[in-house]
N, C-alpha and C. Protein backbone atom coordinates (compact mmCIF):
# COMPACT_ATOMS: atom_id res chain seq x y z
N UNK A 1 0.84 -1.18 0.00
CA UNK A 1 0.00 0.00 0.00
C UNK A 1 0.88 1.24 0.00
N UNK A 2 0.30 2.10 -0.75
CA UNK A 2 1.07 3.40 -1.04
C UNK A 2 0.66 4.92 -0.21
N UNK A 3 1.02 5.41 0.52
CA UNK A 3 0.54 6.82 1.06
C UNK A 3 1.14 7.70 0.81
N UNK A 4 0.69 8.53 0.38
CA UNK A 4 0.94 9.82 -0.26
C UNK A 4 0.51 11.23 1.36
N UNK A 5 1.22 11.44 1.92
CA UNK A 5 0.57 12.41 2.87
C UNK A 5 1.20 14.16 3.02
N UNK A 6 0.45 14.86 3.39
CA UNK A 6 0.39 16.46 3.18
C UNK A 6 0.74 16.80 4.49
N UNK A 7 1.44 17.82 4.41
CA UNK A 7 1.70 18.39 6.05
C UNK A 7 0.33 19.33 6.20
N UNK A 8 -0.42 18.81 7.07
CA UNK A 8 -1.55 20.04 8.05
C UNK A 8 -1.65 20.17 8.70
N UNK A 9 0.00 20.79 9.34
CA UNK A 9 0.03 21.30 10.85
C UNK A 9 -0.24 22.87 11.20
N UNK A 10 -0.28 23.28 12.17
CA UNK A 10 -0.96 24.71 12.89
C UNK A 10 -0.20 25.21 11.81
N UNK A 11 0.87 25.30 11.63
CA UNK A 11 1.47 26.43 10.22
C UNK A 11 1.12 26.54 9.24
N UNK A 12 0.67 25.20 8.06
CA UNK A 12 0.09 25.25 7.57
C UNK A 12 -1.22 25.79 7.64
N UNK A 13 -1.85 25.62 8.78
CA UNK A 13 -3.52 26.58 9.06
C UNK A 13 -3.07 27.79 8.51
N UNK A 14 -1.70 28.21 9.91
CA UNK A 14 -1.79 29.53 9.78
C UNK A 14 -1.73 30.34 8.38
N UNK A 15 -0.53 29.35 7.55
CA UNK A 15 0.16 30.08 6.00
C UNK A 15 -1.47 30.28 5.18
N UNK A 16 -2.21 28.79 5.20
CA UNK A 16 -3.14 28.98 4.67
C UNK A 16 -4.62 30.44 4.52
N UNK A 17 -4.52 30.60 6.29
CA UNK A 17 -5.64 32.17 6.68
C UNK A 17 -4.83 33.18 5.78
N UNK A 18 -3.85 33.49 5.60
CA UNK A 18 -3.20 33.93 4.78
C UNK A 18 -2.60 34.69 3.52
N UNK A 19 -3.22 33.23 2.50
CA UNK A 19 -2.93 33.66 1.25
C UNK A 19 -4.20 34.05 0.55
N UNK A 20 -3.18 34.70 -0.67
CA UNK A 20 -4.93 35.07 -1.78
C UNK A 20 -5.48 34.18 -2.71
N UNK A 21 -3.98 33.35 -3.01
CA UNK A 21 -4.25 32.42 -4.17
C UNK A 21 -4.00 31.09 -3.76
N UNK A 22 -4.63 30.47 -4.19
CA UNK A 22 -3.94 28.67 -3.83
C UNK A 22 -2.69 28.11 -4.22
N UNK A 23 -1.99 29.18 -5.09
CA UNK A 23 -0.48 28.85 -5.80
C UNK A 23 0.22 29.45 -4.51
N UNK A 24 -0.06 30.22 -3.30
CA UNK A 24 0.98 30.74 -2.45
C UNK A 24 0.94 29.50 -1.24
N UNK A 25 0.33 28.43 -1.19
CA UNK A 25 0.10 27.81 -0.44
C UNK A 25 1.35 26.83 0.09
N UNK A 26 1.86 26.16 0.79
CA UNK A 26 3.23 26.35 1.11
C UNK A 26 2.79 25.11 1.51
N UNK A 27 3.35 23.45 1.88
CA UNK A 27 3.22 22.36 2.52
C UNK A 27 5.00 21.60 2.39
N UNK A 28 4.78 20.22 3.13
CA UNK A 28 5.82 19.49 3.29
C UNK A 28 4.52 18.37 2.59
N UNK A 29 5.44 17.28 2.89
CA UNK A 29 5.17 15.83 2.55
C UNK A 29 6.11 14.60 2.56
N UNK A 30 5.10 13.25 3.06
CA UNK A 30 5.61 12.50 2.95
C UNK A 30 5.28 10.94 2.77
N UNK A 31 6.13 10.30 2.17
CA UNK A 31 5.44 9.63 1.11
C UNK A 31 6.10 7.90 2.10
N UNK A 32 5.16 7.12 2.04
CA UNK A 32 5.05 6.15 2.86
C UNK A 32 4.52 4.63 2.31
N UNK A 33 5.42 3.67 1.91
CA UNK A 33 5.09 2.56 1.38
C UNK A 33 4.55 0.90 2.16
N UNK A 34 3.66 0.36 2.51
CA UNK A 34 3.37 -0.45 3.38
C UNK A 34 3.91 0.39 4.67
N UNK A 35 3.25 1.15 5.33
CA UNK A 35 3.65 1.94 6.33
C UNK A 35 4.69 2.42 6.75
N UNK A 36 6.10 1.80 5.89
CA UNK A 36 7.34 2.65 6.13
C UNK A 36 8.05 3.99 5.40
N UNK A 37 8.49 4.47 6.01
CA UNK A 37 8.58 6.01 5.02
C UNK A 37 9.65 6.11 3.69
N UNK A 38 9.64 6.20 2.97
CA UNK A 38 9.99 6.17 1.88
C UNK A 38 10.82 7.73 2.03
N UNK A 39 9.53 8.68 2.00
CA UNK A 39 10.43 10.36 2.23
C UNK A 39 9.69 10.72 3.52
N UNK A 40 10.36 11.58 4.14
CA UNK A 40 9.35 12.10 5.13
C UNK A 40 9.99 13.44 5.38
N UNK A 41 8.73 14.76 5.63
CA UNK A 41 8.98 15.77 5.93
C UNK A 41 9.66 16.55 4.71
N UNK A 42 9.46 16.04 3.88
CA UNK A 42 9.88 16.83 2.55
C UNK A 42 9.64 18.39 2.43
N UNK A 43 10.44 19.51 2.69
CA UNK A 43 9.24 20.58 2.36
C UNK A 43 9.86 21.11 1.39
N UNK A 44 8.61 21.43 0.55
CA UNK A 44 8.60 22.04 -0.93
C UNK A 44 8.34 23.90 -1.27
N UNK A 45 9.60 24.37 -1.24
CA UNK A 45 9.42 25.70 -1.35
C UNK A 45 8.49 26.21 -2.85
N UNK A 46 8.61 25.01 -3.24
CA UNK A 46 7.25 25.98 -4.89
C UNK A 46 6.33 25.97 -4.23
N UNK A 47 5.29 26.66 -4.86
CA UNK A 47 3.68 26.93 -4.35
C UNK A 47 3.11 25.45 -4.71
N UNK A 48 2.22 25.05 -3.84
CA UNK A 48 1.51 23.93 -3.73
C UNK A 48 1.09 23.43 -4.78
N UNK A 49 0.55 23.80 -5.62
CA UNK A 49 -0.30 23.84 -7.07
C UNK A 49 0.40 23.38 -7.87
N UNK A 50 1.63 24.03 -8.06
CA UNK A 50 2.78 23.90 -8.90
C UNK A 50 3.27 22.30 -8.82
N UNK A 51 3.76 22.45 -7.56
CA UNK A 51 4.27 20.70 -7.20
C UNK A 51 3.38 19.68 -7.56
N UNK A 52 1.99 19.58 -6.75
CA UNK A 52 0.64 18.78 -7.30
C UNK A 52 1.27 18.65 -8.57
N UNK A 53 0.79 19.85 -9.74
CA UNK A 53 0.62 19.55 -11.00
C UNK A 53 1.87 19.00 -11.14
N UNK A 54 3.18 19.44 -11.15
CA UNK A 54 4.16 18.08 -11.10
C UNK A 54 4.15 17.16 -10.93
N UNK A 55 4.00 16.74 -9.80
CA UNK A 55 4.05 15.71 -9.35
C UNK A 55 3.07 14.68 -9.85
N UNK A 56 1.73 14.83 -9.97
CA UNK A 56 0.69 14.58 -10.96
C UNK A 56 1.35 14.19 -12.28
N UNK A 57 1.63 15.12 -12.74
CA UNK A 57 2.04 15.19 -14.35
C UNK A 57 3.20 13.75 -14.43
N UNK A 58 4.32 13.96 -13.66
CA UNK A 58 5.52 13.08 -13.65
C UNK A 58 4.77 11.90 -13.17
N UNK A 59 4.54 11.64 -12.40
CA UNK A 59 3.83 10.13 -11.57
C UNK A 59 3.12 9.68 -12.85
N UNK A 60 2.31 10.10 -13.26
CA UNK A 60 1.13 9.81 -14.54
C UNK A 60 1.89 9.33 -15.79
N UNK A 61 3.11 10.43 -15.95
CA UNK A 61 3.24 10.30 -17.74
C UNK A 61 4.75 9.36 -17.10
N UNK A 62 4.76 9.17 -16.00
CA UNK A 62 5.75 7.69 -16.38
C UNK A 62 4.90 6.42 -16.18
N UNK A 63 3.79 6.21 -16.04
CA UNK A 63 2.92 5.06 -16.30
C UNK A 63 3.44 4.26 -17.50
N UNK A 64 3.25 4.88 -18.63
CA UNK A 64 3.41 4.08 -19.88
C UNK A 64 5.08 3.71 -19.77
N UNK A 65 5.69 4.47 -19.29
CA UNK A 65 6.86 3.82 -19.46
C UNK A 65 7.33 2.88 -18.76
N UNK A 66 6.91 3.06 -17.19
CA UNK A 66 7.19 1.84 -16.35
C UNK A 66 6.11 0.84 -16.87
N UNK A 67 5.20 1.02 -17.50
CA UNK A 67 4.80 -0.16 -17.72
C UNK A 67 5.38 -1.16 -19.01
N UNK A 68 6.51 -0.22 -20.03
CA UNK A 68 7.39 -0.54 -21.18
C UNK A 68 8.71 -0.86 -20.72
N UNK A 69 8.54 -0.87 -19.13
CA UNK A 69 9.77 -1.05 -18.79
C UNK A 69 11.26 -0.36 -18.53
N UNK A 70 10.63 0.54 -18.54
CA UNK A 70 11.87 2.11 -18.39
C UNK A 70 11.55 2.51 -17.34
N UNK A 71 12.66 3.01 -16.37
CA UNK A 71 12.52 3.76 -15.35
C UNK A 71 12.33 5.10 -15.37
N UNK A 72 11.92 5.79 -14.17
CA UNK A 72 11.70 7.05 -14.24
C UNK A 72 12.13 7.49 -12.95
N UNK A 73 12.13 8.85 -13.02
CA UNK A 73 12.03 9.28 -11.31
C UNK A 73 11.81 11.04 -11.79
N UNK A 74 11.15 11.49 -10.18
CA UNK A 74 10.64 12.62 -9.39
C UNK A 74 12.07 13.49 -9.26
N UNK A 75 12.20 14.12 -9.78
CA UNK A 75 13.41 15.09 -8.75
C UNK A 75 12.87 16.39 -7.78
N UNK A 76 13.10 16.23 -6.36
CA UNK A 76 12.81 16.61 -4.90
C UNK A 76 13.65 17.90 -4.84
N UNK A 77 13.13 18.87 -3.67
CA UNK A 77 13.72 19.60 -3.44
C UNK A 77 15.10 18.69 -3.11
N UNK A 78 16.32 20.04 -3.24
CA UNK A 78 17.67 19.31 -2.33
C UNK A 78 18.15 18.48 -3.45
N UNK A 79 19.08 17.47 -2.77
CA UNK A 79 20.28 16.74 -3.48
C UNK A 79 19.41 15.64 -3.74
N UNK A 80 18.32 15.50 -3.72
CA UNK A 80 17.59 13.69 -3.71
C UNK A 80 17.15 13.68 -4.93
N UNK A 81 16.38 12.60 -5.58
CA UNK A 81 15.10 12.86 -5.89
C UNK A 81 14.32 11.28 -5.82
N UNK A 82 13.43 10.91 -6.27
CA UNK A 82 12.69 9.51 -6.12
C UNK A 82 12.15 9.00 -7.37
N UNK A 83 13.28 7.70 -7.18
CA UNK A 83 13.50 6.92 -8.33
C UNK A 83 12.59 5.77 -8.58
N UNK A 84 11.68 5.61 -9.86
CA UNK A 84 11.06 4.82 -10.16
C UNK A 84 11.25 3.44 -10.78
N UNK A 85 11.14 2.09 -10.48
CA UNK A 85 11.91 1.25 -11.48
C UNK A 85 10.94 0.08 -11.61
N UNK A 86 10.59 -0.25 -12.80
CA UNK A 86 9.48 -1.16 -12.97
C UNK A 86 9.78 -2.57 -12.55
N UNK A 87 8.82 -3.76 -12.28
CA UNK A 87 9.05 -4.70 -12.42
C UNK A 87 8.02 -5.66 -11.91
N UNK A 88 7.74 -6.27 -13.68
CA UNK A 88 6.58 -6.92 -13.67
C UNK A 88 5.53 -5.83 -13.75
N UNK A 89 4.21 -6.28 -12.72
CA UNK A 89 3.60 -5.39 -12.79
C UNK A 89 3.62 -4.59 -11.41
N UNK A 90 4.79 -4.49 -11.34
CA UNK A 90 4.90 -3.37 -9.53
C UNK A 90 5.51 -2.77 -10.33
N UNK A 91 6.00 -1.37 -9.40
CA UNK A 91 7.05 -0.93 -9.34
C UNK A 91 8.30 -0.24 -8.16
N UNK A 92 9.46 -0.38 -7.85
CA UNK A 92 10.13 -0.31 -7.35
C UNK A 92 10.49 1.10 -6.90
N UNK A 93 9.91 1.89 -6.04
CA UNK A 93 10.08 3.10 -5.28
C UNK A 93 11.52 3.29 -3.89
N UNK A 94 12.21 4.43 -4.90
CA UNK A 94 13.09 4.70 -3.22
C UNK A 94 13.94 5.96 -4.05
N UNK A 95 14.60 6.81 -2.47
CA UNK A 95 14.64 7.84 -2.44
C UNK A 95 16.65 7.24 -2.59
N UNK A 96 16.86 8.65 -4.19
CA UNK A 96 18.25 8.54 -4.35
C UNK A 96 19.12 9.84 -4.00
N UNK A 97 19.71 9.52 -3.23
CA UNK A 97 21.06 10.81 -2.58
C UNK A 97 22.22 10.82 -3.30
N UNK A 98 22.23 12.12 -3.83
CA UNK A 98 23.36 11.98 -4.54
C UNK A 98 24.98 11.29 -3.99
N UNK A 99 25.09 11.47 -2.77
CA UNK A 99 25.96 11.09 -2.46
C UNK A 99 26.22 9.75 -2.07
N UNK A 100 25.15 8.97 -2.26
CA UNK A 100 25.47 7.27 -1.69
C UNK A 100 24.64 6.42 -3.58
N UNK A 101 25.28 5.30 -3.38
CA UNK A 101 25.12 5.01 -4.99
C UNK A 101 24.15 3.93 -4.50
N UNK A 102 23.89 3.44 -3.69
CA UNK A 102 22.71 2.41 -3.61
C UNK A 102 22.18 2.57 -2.23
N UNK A 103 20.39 2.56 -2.50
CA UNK A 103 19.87 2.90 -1.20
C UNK A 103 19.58 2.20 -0.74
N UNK A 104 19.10 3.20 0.80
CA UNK A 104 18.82 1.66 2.08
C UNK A 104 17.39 1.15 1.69
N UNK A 105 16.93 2.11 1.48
CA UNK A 105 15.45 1.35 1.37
C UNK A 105 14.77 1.24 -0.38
N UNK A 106 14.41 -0.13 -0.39
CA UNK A 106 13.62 0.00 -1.77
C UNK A 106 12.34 -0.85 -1.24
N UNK A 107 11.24 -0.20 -2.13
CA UNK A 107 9.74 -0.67 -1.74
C UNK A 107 9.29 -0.92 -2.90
N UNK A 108 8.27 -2.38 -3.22
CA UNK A 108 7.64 -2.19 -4.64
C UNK A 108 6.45 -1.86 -4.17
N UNK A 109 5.23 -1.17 -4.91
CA UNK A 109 4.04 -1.41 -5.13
C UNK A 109 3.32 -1.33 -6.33
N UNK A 110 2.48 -2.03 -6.66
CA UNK A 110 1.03 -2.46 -7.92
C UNK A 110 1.43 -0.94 -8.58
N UNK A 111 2.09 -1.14 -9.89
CA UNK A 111 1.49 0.51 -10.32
C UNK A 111 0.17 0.85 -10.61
N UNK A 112 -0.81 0.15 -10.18
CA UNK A 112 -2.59 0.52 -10.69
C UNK A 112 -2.73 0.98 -9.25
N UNK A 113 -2.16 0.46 -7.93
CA UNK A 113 -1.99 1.52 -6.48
C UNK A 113 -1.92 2.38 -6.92
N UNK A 114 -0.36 2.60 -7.51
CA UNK A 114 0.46 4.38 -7.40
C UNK A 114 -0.29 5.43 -8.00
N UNK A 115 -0.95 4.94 -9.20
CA UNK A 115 -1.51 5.55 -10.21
C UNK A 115 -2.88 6.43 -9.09
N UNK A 116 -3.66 5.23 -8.60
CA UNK A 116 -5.19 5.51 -7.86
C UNK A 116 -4.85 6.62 -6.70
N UNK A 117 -3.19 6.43 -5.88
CA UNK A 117 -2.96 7.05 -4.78
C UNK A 117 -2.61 8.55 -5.48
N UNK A 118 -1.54 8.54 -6.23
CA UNK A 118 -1.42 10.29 -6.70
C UNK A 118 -2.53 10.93 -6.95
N UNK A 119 -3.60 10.30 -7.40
CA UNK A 119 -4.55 10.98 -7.97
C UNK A 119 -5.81 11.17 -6.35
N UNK A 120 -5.85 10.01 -6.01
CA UNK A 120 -6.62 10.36 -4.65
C UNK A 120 -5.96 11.29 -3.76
N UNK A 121 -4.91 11.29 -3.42
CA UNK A 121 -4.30 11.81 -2.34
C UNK A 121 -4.50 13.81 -2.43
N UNK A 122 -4.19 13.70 -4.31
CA UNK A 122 -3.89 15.25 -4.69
C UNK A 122 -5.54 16.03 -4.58
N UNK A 123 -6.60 14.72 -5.10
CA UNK A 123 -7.73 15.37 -5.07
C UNK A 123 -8.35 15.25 -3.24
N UNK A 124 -7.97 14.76 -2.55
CA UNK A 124 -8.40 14.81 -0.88
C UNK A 124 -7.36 16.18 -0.61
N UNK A 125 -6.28 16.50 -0.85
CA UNK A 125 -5.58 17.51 -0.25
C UNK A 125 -6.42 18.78 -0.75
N UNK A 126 -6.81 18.79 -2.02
CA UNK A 126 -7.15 20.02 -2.58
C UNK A 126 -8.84 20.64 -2.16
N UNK A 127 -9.29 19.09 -2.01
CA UNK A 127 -10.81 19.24 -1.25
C UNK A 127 -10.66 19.78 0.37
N UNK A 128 -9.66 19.67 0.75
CA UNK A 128 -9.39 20.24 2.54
C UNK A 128 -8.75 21.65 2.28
N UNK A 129 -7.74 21.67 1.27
CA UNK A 129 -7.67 23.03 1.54
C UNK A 129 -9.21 23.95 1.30
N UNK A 130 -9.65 23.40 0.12
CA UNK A 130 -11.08 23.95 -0.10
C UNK A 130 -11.96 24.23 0.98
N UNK A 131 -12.64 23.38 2.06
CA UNK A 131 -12.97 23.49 3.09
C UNK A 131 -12.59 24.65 3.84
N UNK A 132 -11.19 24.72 4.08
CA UNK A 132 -10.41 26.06 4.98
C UNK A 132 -10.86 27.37 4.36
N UNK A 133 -10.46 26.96 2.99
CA UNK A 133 -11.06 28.41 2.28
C UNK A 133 -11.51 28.51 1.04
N UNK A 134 -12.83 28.29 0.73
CA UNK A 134 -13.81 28.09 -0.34
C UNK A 134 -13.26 29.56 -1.62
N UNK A 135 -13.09 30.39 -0.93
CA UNK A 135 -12.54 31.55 -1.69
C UNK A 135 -11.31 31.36 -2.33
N UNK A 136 -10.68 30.21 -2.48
CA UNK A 136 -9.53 30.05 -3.76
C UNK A 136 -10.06 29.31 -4.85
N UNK A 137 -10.98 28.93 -4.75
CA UNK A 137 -11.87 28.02 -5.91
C UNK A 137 -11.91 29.15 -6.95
N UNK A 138 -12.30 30.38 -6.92
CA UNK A 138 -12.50 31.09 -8.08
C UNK A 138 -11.25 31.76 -8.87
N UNK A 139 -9.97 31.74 -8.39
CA UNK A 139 -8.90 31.57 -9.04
C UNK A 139 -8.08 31.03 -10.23
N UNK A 140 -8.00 31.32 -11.62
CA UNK A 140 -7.42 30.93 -12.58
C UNK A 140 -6.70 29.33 -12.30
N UNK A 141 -5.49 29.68 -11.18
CA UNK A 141 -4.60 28.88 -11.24
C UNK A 141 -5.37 27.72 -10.72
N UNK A 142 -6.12 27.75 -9.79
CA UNK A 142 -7.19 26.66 -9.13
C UNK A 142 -7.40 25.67 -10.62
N UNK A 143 -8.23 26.24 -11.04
CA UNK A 143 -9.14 25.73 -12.27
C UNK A 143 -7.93 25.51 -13.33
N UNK A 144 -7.02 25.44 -13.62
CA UNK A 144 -5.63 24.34 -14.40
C UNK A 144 -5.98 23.59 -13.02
N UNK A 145 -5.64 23.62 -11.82
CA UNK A 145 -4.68 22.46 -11.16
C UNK A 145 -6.15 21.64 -10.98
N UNK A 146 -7.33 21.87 -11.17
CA UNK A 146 -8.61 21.03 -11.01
C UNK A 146 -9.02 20.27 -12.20
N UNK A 147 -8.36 20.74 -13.38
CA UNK A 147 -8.38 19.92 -14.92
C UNK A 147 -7.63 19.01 -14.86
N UNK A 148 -6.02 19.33 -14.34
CA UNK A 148 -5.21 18.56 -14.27
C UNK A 148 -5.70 17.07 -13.18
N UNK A 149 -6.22 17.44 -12.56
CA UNK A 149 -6.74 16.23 -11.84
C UNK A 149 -7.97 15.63 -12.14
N UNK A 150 -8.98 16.44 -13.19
CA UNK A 150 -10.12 15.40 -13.71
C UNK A 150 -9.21 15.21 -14.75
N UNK A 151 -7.89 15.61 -15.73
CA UNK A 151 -7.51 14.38 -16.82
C UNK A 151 -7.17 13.17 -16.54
N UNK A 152 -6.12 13.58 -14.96
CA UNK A 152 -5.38 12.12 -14.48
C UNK A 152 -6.55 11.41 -14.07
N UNK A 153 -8.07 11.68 -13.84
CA UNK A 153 -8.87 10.48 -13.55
C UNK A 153 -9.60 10.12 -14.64
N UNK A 154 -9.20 10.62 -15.97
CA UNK A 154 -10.21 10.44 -17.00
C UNK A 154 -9.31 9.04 -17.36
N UNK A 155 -7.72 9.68 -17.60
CA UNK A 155 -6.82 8.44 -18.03
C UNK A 155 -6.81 7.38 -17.42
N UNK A 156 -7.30 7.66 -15.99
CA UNK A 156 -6.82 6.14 -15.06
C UNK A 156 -8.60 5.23 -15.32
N UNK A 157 -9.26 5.86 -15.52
CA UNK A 157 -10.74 5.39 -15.88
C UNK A 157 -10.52 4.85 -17.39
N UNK A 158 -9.73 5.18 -18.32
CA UNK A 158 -9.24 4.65 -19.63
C UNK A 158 -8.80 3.55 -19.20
N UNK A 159 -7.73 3.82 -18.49
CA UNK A 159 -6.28 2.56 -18.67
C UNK A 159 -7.00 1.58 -17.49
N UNK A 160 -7.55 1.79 -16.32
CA UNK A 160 -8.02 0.87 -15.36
C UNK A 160 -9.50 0.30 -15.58
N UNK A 161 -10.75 1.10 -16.01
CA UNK A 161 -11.89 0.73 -16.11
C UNK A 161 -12.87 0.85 -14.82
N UNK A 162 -11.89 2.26 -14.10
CA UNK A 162 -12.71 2.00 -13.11
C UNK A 162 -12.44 3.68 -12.47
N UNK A 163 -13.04 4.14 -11.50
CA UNK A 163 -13.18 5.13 -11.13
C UNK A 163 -12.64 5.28 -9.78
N UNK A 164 -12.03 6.70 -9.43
CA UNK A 164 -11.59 7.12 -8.08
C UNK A 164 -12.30 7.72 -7.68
């Protein structure tokens, strides 16, 4: 099992009362495979939106390739980034430091998981910030990063046959 999780601690409240736009929105994260942490406490100085749609975008459009058998990977704030490597029908998740050539931890999971979790995780984060403050919904940048997440469920409803 794959977890994808958002920092929503009191700072985050606070950054959130805050801003005007949902692109100034500021979080960490951390990403957790059969309950062990893979990354943790990641924090991402781009605006929230930005990363999502990255992160979205990259997770998604290496589907076809890990499923052709090519690796991929995420590049993270800092010296890291998180390396993707297919096999079979999993795929092989773990976090690479530039400075050590093989890591401690590698995790596989189902890529039809990874696929269902980026896309759940990004659309539950974006529905809570919503909650906090209904007033970023009418924002330009909102409405890209809300397309971008009904395409990734249009494709995974293509490629899976089934709905998130």
């Amino acid at each position: 099992m794959i977890e994808i999780l958002f920092d929503k601690s009191r700072e985050f409240h606070e950054n959130i009362n805050e801003v005007d736009d949902f692109r100034d929105i500021y979080t960490g994260i951390s990403l957790k495979i059969n309950g062990q942490s893979v990354a943790q406490n990641i924090e991402f100085e781009d605006f929230f939106p930005e990363f999502v749609d990255i992160f979205l975008r990259t997770c998604l459009s290496l589907l076809p390739d890990l499923y052709s058998g090519q690796s991929g990977k995420f590049e993270l704030e800092g010296p890291f980034e998180l390396i993707f490597e297919p096999k079979n029908s999993k795929i092989i998740i773990y976090l690479h430091f530039e400075e050590y050539k093989k890591p401690e931890k590698m995790f596989e999971v189902e890529l039809k998981d990874f696929a269902h979790e980026v896309i759940k995780v990004t659309e539950e984060f974006t529905d809570y910030v919503f909650k906090l403050r209904q007033d970023l919904k009418k924002h330009k940048s909102t409405k890209e990063l809300l397309d971008r997440i009904e395409e990734a469920k249009s494709w995974y409803f293509l490629k899976y046959k089934e709905k998130i």
